[in-house]
N, C-alpha and C. Protein backbone atom coordinates (compact mmCIF):
# COMPACT_ATOMS: atom_id res chain seq x y z
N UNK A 1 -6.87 -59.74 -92.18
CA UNK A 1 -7.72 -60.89 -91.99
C UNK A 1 -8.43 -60.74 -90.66
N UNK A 2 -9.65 -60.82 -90.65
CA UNK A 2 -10.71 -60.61 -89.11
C UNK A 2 -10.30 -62.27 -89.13
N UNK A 3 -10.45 -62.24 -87.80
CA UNK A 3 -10.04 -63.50 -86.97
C UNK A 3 -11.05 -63.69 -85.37
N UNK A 4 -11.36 -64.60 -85.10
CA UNK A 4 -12.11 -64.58 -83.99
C UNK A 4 -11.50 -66.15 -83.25
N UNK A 5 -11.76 -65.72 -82.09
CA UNK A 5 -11.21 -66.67 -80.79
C UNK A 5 -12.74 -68.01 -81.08
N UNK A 6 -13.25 -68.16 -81.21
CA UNK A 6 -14.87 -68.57 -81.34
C UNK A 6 -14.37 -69.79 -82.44
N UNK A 7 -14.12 -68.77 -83.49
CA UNK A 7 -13.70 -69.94 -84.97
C UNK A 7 -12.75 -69.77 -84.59
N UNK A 8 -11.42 -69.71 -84.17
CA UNK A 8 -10.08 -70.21 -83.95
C UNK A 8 -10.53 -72.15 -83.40
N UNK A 9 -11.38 -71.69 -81.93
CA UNK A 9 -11.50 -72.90 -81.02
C UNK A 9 -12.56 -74.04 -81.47
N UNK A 10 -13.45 -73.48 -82.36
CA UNK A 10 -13.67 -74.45 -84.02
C UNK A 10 -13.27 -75.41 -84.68
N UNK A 11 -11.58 -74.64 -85.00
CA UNK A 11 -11.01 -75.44 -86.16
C UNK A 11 -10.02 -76.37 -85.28
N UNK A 12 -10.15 -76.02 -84.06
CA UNK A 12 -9.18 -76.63 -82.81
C UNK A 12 -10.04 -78.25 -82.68
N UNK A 13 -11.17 -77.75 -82.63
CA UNK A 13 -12.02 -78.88 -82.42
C UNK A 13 -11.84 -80.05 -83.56
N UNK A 14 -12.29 -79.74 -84.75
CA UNK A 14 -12.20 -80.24 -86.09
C UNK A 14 -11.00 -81.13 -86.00
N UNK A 15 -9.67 -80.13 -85.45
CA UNK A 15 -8.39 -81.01 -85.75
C UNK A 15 -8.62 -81.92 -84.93
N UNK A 16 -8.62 -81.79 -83.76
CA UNK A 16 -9.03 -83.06 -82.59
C UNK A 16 -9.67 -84.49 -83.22
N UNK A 17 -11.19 -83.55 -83.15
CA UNK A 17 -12.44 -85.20 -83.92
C UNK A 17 -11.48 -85.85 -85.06
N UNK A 18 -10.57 -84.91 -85.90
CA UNK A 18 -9.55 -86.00 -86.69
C UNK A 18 -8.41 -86.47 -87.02
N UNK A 19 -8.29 -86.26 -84.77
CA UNK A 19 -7.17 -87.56 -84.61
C UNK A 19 -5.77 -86.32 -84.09
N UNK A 20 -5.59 -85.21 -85.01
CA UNK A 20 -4.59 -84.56 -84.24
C UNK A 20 -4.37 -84.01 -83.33
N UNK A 21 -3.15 -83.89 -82.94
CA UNK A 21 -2.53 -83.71 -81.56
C UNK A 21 -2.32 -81.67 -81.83
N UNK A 22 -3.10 -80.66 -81.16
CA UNK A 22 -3.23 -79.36 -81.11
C UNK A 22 -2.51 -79.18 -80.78
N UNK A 23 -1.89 -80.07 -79.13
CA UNK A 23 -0.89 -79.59 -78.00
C UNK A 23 0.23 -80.03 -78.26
N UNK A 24 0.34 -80.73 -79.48
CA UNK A 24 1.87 -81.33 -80.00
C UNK A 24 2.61 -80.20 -81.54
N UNK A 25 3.65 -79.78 -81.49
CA UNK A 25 4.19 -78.90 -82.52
C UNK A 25 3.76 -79.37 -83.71
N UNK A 26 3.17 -78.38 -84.25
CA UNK A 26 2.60 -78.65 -85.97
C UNK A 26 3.24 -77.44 -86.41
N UNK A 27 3.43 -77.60 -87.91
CA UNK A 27 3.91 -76.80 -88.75
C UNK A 27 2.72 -75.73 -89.88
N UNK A 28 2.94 -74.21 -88.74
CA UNK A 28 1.71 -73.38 -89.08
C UNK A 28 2.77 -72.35 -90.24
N UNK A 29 1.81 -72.28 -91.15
CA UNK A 29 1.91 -70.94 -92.22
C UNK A 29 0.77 -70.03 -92.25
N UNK A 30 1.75 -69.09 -92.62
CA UNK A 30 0.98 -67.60 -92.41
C UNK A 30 1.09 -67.46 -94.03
N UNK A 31 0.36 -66.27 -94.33
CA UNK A 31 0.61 -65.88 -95.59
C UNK A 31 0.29 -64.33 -96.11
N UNK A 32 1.21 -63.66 -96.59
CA UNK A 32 0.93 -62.15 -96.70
C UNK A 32 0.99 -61.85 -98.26
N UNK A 33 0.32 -60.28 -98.49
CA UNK A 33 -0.15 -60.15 -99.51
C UNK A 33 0.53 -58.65 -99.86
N UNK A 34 1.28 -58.20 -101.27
CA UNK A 34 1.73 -56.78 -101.24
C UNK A 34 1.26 -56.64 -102.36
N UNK A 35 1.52 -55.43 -103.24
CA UNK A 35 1.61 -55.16 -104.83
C UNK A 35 3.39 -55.09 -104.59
N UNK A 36 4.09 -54.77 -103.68
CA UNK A 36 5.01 -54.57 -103.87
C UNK A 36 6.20 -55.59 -103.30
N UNK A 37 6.96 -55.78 -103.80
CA UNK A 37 7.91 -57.30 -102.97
C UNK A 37 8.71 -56.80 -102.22
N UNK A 38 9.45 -55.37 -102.12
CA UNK A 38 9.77 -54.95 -100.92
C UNK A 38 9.68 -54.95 -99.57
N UNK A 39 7.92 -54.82 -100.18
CA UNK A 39 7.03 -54.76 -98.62
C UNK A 39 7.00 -56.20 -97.81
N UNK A 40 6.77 -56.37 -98.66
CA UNK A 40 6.81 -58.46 -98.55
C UNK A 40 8.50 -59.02 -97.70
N UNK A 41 9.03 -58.10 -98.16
CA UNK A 41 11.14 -58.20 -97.78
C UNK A 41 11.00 -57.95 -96.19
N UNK A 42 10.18 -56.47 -96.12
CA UNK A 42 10.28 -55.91 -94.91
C UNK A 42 9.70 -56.60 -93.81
N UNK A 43 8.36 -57.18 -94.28
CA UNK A 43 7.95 -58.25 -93.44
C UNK A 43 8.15 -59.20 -92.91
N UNK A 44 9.08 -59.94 -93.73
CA UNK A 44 9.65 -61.27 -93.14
C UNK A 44 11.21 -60.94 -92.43
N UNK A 45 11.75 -59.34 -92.67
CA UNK A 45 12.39 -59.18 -91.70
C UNK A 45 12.48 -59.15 -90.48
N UNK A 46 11.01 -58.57 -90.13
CA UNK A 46 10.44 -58.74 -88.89
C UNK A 46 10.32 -59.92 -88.11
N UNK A 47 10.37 -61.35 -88.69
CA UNK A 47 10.20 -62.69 -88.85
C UNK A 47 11.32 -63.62 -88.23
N UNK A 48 12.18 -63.61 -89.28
CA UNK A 48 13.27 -64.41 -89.61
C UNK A 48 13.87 -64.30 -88.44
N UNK A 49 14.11 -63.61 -87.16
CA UNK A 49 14.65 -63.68 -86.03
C UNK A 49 13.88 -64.09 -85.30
N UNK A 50 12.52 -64.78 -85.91
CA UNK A 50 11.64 -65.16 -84.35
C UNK A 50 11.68 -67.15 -85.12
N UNK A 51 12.65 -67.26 -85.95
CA UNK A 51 12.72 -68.87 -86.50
C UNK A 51 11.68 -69.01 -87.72
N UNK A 52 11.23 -67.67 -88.01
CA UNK A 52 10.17 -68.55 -89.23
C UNK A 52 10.68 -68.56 -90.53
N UNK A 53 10.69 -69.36 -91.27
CA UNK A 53 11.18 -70.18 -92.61
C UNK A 53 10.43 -69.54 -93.63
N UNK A 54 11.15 -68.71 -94.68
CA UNK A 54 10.39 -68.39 -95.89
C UNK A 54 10.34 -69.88 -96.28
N UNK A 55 8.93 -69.64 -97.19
CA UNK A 55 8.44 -70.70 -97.46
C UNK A 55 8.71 -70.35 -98.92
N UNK A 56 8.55 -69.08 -99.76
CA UNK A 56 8.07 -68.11 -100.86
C UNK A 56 7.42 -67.18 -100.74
N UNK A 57 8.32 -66.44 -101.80
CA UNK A 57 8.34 -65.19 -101.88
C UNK A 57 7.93 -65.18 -103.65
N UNK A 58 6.71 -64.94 -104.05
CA UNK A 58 6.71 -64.93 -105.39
C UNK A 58 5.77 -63.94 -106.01
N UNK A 59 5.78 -63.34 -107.30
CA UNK A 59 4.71 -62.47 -108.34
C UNK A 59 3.27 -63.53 -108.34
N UNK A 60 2.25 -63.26 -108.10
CA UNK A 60 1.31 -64.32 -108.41
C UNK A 60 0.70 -63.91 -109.87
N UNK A 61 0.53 -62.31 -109.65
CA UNK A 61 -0.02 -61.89 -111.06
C UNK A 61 0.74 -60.19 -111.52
N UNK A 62 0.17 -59.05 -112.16
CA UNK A 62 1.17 -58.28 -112.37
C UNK A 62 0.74 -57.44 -111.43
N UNK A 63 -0.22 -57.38 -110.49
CA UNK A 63 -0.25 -56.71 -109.40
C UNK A 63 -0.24 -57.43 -107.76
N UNK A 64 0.20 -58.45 -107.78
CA UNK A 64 0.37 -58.63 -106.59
C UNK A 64 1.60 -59.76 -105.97
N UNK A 65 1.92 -59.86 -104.69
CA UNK A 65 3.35 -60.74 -104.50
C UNK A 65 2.42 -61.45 -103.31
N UNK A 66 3.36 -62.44 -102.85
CA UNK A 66 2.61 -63.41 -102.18
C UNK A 66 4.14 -64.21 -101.33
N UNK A 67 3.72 -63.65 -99.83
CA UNK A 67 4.80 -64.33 -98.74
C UNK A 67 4.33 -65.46 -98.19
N UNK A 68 4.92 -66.94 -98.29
CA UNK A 68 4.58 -67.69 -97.03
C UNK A 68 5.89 -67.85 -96.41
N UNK A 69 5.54 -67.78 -94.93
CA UNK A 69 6.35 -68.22 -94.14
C UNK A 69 5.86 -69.18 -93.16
N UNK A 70 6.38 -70.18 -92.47
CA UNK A 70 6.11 -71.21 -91.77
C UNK A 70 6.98 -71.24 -90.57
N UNK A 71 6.55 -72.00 -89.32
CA UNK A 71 7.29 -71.62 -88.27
C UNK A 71 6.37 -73.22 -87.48
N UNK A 72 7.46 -74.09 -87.26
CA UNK A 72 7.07 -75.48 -85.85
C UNK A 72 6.66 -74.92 -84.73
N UNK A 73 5.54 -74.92 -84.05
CA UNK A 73 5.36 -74.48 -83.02
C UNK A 73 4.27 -75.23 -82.62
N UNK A 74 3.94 -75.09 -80.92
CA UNK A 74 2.72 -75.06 -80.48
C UNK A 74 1.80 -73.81 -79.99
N UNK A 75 1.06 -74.22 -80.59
CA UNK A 75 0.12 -73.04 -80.71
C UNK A 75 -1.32 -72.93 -79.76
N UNK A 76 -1.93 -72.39 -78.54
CA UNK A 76 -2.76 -72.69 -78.25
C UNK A 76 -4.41 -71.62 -79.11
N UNK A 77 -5.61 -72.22 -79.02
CA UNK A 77 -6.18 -71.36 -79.91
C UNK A 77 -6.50 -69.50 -79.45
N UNK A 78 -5.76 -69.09 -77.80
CA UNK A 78 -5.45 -67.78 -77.81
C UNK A 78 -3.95 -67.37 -78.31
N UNK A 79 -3.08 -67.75 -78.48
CA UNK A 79 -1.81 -67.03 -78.81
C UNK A 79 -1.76 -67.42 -80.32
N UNK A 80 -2.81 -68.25 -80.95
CA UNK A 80 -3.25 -68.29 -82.53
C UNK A 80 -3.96 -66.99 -83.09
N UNK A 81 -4.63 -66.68 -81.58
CA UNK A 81 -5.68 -65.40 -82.04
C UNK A 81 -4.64 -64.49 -81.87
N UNK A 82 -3.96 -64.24 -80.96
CA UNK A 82 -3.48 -63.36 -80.67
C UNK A 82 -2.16 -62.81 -81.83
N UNK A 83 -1.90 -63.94 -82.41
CA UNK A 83 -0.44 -63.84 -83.64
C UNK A 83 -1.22 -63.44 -84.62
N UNK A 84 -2.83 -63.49 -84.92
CA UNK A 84 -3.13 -62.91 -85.79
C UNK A 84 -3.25 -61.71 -86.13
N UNK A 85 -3.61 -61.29 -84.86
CA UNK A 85 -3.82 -59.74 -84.52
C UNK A 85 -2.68 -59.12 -84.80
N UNK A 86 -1.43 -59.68 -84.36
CA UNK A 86 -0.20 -58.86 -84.48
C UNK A 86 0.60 -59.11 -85.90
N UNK A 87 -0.38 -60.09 -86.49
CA UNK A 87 0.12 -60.30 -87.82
C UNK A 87 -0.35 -59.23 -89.13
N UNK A 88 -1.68 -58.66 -88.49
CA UNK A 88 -2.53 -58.25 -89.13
C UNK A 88 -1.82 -56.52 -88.78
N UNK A 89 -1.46 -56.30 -87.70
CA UNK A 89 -0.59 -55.00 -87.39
C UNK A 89 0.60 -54.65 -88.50
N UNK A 90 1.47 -56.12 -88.38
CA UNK A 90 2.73 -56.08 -88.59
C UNK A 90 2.21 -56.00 -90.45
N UNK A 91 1.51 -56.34 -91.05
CA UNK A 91 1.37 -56.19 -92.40
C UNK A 91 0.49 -54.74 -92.94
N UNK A 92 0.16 -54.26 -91.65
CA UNK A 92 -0.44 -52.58 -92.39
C UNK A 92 1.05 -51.91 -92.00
N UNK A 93 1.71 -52.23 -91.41
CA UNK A 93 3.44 -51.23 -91.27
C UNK A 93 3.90 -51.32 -92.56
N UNK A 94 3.86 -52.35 -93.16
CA UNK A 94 4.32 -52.70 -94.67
C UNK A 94 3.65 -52.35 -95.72
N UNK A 95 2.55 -52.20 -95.19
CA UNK A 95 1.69 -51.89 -96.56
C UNK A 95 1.24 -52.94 -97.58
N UNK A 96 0.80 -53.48 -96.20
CA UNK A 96 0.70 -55.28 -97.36
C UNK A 96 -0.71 -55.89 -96.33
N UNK A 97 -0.36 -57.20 -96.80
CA UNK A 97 -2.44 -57.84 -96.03
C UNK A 97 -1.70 -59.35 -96.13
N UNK A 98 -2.24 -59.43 -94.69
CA UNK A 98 -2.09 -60.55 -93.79
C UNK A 98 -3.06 -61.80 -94.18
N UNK A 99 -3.39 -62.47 -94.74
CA UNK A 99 -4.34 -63.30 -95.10
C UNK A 99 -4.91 -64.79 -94.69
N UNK A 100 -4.15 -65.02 -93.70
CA UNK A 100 -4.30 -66.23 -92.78
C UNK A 100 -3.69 -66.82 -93.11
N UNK A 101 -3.69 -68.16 -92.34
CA UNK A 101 -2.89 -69.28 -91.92
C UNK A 101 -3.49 -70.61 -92.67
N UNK A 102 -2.16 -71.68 -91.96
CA UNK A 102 -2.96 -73.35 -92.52
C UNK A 102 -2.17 -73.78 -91.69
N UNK A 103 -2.34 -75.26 -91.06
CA UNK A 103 -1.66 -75.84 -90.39
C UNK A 103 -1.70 -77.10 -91.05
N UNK A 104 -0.21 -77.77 -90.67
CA UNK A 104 0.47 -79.26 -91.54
C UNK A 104 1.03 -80.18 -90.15
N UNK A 105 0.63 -81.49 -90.30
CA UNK A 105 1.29 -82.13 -88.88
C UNK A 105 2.70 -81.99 -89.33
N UNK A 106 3.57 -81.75 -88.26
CA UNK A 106 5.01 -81.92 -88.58
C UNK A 106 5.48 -83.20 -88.62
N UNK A 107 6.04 -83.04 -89.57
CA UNK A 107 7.11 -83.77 -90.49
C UNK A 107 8.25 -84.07 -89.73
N UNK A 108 8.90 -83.28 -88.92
CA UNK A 108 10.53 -83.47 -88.34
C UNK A 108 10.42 -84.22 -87.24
């Protein structure tokens, strides 16, 4: 996923004009892409010790699998850019594709 600091501080804006809190913990998902669910295994191994929550792990069609994982955090819109970049690393080691994010106000 190409990612830019520009449209990161964009969608920063957007959330603001409606009302949410950027600098308060929201609940961000990532989402990755394999043909293979292994790869998808290996990835969220990488993960699961930094607190992030499989969300699903599922077949979407007969060639491809589909990871979300989610993680409470605060996020500013450089260490958003910057997790992408290393998200986008950490899914060519696997052999899989990084496909961006969504953010949810937290719930807890």
């Amino acid at each position: 996923m190409e990612s830019s600091i520009d449209g990161i501080q964009k969608v920063y804006s957007q959330m603001e004009d409606n009302g949410w809190d950027p600098t308060a913990p929201l609940k961000w998902g990532f989402f990755f892409y394999s043909r293979k669910e292994i790869d998808l295994k290996g990835v969220f191994s990488e993960l699961e010790g930094h607190e992030y929550k499989m969300e699903g792990l599922r077949n979407i069609d007969d060639e491809q699998w589909l990871l979300h994982v989610s993680k409470r955090d605060v996020l500013t819109p450089d260490k958003l850019y910057r997790r992408n970049v290393a998200f986008n690393e950490l899914a060519e080691a696997y052999h899989s594709y990084y496909d961006g994010w969504d953010v949810a106000k937290d719930v807890e």
